[in-house]
Protein backbone atom coordinates (compact mmCIF):
# COMPACT_ATOMS: atom_id res chain seq x y z
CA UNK A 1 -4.28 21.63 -5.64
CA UNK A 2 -2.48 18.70 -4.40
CA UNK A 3 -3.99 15.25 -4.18
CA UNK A 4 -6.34 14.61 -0.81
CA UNK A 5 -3.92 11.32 0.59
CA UNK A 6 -1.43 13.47 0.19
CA UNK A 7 -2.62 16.57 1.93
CA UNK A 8 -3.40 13.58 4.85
CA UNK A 9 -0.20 12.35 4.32
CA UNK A 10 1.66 15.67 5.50
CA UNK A 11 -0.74 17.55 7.57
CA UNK A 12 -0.82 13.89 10.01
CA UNK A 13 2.73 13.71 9.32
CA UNK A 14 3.09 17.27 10.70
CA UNK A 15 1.03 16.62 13.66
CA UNK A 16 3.11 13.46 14.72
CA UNK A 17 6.38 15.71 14.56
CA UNK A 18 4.67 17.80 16.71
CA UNK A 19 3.78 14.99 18.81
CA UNK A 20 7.12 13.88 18.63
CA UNK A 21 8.40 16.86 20.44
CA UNK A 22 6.09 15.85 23.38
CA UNK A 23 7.54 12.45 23.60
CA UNK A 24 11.08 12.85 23.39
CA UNK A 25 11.05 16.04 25.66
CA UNK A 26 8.58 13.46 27.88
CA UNK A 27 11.07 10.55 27.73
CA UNK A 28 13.97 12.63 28.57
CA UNK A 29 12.51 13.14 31.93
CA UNK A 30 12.51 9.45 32.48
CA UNK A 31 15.82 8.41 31.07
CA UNK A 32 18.34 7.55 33.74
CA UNK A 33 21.25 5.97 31.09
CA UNK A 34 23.36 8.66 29.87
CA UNK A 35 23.61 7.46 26.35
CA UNK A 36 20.18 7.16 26.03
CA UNK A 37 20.00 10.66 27.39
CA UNK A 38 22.55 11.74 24.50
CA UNK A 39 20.64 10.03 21.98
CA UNK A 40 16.95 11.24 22.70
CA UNK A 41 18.25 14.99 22.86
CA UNK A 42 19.52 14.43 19.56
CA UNK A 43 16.17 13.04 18.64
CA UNK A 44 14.49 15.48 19.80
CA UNK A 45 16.72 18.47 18.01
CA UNK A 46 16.03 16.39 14.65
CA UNK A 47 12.05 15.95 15.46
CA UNK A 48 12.27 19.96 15.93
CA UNK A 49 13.77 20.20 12.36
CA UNK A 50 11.09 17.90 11.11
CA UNK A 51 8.75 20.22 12.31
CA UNK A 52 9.98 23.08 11.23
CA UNK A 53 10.19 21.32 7.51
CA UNK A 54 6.74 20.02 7.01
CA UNK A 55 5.29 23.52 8.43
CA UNK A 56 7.28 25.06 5.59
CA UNK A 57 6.47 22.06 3.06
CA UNK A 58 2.90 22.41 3.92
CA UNK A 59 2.65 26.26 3.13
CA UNK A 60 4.95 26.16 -0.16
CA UNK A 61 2.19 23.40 -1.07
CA UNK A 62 -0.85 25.71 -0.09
CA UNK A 63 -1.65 23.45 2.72
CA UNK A 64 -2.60 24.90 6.10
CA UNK A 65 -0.23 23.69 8.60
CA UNK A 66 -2.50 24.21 11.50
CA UNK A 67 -5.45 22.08 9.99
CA UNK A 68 -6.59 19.34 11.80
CA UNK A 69 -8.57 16.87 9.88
CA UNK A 70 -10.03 13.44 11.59
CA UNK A 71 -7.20 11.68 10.64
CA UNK A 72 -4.94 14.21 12.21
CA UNK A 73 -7.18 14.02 15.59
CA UNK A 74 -6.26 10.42 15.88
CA UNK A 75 -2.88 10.86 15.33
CA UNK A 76 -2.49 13.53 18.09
CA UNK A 77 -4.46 11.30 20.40
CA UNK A 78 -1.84 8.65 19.77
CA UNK A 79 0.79 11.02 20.40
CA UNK A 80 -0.60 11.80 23.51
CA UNK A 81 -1.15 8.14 24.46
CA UNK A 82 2.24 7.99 24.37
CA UNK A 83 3.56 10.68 26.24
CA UNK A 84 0.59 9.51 29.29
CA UNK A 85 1.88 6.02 29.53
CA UNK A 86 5.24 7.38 29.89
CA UNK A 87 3.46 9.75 32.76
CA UNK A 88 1.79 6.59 34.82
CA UNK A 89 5.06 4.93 34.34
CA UNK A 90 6.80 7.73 36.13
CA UNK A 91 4.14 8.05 38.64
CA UNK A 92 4.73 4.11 39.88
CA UNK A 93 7.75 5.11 41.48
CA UNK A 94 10.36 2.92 39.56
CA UNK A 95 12.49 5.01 37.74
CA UNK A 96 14.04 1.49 35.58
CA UNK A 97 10.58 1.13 34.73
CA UNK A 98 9.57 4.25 33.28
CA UNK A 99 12.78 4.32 31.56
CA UNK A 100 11.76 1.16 29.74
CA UNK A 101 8.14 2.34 29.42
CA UNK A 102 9.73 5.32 27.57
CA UNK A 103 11.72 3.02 25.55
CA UNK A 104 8.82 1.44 24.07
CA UNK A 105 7.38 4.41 23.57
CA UNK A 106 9.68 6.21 21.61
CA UNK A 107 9.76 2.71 19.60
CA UNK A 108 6.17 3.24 18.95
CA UNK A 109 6.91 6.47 17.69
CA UNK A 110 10.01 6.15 15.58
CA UNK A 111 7.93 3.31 13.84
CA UNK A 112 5.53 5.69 12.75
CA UNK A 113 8.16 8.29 11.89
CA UNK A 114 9.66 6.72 9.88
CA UNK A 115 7.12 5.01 7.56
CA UNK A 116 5.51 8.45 7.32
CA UNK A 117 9.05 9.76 5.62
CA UNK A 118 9.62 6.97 3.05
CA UNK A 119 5.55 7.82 2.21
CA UNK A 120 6.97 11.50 1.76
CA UNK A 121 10.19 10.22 -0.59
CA UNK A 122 7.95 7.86 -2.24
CA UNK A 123 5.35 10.56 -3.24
CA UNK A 124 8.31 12.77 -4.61
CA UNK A 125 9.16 10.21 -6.66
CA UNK A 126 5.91 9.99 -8.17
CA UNK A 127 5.03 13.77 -8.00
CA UNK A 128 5.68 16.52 -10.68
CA UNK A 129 6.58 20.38 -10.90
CA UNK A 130 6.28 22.32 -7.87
CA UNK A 131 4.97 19.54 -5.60
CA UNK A 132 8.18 17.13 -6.42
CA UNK A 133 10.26 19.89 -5.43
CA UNK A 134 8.89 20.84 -2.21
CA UNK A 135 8.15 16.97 -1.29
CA UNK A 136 11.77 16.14 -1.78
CA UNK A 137 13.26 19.63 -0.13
CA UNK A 138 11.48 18.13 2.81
CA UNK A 139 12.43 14.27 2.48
CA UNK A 140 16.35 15.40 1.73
CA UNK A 141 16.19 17.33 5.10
């Protein structure tokens, strides 16, 4: 049994990488600068593997990857706050606009992103046996 924060910590972790996924594949269809373009499809390849990590972390930990606690409701709602502002922005018209809308955006997101991984590398730095392992498998990906 692994510690309740950090169950929370990876199951709303998980959910924001999924999240993720909507808001890079959402900003990509308001980017108009090719480099931008280049960088959020590599984004959105990495927030893939992220995914794919913490849904394997989660199970080697004997977490269900699919639970949604109240903490990961809120997180998804963010998520999808996100990709609906970047939605509107599109639906005003100005295509510089939305592309700066999605900026922000993927700002907000990135934020979040990364805090939640140095919380992972910090936990398997303080964890032991099994759940050290498996916590820094996932923050070495």
């Amino acid at each position: 049994m692994i510690a309740s924060q950090l169950k929370e910590l990876l199951l709303q972790s998980l959910v924001h990488e999924r999240g993720g996924v909507l808001v890079y594949q959402t900003a990509l269809d308001c980017v108009i600068n090719d480099d931008l373009q280049d960088e959020w499809t590599c984004f959105l390849e990495q927030t893939h593997n992220h995914v794919a990590v913490l849904t394997r972390t989660c199970e080697a930990l004997g977490l269900d990857p699919g639970e949604m606690t109240p903490g990961c409701q809120v997180v998804q709602h963010t998520g999808k706050s996100l990709v609906v502002a970047m939605q509107m922005a599109q639906a005003a018209g100005d295509p510089a606009a939305a592309e700066l809308v999605a900026c922000e955006c993927v700002v907000l997101a990135e934020t979040k992103d990364h805090a939640d991984w140095e919380l992972i590398g910090e936990c398997a730095k303080a964890a032991e046996g099994e759940a050290a392992t498996a916590l820094q498998a996932a923050y070495d990906q």
